[in-house]
N, C-alpha and C. Protein backbone atom coordinates (compact mmCIF):
# COMPACT_ATOMS: atom_id res chain seq x y z
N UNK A 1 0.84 -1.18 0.00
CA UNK A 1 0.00 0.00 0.00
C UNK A 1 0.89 1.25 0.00
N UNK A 2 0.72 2.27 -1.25
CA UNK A 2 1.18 3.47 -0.70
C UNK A 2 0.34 4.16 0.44
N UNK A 3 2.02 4.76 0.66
CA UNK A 3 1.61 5.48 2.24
C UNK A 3 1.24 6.80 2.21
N UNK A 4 0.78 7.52 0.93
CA UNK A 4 0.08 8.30 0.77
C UNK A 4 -1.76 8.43 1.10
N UNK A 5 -1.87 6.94 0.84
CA UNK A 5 -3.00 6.45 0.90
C UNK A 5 -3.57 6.39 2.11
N UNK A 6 -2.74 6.21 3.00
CA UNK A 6 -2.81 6.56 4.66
C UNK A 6 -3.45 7.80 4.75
N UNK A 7 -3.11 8.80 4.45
CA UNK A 7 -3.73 10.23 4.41
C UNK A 7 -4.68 10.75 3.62
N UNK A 8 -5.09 10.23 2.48
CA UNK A 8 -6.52 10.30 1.38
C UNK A 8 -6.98 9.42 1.55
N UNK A 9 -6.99 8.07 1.71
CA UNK A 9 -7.91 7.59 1.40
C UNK A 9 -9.33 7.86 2.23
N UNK A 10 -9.38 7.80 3.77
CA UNK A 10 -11.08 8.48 4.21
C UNK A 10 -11.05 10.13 4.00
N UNK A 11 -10.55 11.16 3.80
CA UNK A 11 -10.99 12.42 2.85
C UNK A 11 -11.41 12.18 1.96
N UNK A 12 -11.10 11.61 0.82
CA UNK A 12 -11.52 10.98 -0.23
C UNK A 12 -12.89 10.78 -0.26
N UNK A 13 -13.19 9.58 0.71
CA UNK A 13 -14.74 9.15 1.04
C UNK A 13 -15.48 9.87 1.09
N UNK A 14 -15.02 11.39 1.84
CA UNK A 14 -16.42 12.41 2.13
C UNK A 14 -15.85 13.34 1.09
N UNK A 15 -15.53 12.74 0.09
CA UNK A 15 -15.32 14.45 -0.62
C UNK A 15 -14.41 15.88 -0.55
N UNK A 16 -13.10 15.31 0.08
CA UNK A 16 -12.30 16.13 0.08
C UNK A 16 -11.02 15.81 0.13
N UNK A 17 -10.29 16.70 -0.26
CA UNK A 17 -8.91 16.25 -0.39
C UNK A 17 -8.17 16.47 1.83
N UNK A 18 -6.43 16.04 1.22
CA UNK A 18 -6.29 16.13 2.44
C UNK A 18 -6.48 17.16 3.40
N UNK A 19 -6.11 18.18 2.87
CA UNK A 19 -6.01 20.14 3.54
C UNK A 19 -7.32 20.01 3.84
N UNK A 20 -8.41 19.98 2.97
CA UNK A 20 -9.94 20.35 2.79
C UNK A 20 -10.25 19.39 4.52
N UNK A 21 -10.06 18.42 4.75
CA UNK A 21 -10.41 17.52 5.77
C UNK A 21 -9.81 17.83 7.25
N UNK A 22 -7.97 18.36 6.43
CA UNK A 22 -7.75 18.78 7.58
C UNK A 22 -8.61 20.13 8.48
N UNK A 23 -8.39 21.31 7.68
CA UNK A 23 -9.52 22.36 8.56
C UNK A 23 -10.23 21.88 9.08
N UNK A 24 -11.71 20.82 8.05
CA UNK A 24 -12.75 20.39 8.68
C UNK A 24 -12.70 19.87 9.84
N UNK A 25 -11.41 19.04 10.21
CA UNK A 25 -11.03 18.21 11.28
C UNK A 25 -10.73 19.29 12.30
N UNK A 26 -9.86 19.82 11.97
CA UNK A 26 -9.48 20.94 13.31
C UNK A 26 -10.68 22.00 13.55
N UNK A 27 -11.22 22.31 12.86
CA UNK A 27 -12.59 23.13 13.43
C UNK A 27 -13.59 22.33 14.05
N UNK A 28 -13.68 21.32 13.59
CA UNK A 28 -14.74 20.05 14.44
C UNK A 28 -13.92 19.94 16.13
N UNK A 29 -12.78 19.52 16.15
CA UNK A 29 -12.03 19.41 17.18
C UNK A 29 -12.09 21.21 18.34
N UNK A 30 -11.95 21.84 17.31
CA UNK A 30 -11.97 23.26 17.93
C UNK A 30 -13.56 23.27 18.91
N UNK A 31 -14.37 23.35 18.03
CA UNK A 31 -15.69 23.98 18.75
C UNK A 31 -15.80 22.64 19.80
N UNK A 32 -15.46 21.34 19.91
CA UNK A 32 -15.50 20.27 20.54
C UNK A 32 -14.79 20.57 21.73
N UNK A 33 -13.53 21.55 21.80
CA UNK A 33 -12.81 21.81 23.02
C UNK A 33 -13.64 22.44 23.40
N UNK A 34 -13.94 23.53 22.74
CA UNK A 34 -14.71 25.03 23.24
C UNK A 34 -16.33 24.43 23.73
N UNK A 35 -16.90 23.25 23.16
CA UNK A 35 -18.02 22.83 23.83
C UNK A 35 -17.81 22.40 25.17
N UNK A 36 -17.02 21.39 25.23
CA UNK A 36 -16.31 20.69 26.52
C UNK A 36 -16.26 21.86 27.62
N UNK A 37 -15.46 22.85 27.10
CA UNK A 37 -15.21 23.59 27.97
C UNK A 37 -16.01 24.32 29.13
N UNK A 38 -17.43 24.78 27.75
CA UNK A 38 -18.81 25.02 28.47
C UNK A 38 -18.88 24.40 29.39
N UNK A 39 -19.61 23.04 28.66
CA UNK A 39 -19.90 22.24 29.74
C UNK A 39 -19.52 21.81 31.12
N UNK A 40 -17.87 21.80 30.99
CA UNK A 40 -17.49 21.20 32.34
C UNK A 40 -17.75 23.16 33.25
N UNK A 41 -17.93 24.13 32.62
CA UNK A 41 -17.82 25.34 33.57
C UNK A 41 -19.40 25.27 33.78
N UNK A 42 -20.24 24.52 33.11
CA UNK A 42 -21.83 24.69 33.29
C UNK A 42 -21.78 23.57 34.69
N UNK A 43 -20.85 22.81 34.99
CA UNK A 43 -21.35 21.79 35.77
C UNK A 43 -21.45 22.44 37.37
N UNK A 44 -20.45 23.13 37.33
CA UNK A 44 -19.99 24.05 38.36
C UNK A 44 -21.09 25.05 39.05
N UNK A 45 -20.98 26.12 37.54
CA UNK A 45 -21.94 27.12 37.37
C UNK A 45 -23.74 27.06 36.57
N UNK A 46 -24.24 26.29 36.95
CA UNK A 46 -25.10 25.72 35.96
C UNK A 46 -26.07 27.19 35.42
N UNK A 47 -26.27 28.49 35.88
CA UNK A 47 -26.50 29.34 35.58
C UNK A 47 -25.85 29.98 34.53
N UNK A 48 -24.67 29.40 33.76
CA UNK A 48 -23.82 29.80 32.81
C UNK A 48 -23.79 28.77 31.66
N UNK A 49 -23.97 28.70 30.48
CA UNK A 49 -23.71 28.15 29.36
C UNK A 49 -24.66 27.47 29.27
N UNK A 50 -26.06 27.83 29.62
CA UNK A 50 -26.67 26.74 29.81
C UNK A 50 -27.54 25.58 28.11
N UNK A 51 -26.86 26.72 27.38
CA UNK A 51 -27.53 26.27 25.94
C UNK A 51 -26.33 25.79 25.25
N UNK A 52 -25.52 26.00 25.97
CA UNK A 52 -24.24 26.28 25.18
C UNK A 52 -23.64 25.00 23.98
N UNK A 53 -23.67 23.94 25.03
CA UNK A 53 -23.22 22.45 24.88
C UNK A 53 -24.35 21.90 23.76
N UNK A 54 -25.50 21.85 24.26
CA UNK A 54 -26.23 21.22 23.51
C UNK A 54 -26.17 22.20 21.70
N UNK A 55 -26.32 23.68 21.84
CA UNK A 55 -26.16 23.93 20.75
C UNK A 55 -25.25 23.74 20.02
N UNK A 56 -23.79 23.95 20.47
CA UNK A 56 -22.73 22.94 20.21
C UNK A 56 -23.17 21.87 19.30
N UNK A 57 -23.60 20.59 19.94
CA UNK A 57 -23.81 19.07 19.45
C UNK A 57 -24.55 19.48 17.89
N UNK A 58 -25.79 20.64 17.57
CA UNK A 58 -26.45 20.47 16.99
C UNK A 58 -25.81 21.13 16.19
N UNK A 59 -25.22 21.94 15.61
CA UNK A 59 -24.24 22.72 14.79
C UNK A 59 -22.98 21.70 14.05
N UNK A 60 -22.82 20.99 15.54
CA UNK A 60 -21.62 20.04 14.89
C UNK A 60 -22.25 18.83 13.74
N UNK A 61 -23.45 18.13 14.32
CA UNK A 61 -24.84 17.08 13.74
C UNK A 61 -24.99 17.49 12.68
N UNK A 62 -24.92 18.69 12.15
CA UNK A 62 -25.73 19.35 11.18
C UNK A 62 -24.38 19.05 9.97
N UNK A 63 -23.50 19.78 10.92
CA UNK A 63 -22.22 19.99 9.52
C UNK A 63 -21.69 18.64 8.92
N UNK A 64 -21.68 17.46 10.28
CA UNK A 64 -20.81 16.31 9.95
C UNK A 64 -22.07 15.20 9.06
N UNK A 65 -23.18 15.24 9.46
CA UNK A 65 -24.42 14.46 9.05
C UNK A 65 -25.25 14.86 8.00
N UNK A 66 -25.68 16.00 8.53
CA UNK A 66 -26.93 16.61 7.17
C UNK A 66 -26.52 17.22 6.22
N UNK A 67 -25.16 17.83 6.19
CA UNK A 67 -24.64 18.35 5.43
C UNK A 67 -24.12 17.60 3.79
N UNK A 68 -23.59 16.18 4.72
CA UNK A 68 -22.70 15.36 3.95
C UNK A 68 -23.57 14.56 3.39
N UNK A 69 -25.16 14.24 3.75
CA UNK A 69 -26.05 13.78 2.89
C UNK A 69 -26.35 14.88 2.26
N UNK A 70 -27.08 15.82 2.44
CA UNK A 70 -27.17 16.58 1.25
C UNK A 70 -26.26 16.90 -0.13
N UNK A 71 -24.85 16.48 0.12
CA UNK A 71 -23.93 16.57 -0.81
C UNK A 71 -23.42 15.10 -1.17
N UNK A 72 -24.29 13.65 -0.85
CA UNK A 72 -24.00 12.60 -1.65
C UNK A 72 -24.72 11.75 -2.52
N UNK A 73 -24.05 11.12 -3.15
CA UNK A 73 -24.79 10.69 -4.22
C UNK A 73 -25.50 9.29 -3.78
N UNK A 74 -26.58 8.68 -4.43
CA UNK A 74 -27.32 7.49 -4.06
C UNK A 74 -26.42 6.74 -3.17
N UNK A 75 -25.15 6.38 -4.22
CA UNK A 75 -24.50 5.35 -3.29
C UNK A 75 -23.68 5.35 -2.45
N UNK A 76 -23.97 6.92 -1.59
CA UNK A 76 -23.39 7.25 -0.28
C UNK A 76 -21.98 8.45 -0.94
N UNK A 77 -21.72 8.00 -2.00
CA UNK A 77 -20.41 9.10 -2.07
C UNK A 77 -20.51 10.65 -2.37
N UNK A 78 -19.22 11.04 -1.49
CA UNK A 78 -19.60 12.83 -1.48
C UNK A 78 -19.70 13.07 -3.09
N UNK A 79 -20.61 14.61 -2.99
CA UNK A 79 -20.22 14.88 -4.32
C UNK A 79 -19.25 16.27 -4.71
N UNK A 80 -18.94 16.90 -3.26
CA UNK A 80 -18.39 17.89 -3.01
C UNK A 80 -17.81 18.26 -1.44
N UNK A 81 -17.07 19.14 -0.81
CA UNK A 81 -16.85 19.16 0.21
C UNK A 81 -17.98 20.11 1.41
N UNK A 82 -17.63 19.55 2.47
CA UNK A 82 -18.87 20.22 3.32
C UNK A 82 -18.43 21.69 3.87
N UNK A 83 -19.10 22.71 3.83
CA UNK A 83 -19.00 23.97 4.19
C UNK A 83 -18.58 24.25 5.55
């Protein structure tokens, strides 16, 4: 196996090259810290963040799920990258 293939081949799957996946990856990871973060300060303070987390989940649901069906084809493959 090339070992390029290590790094495209699941970008590939959803429709993007490696860079394109990487952002996607680090902004998914980003708002995932920054959700976490809420949350564990909501556990404390529960008067603070209290939408925070869950809106979080649904923003993230939207981009990684509904997004990537709306942009595939019958037989599951992307047909473009997700916004």
């Amino acid at each position: 196996m090339n070992p390029i293939h290590l790094f495209t081949r699941h970008p590939a799957t959803v429709g993007e090259s490696y860079g394109e996946h990487f952002l996607a990856a680090m902004g998914f990871s980003l708002r995932m810290l920054l959700g976490g973060i809420a949350c564990l300060v909501h556990a404390f303070l529960p008067f603070l963040f209290v939408k925070t987390g869950s809106d979080m989940i649904r923003v993230l649901h939207d981009r990684m799920v509904v997004n990537r069906r709306r942009h595939s084809l019958p037989d599951g493959n992307a047909v473009e990258s997700r916004a």
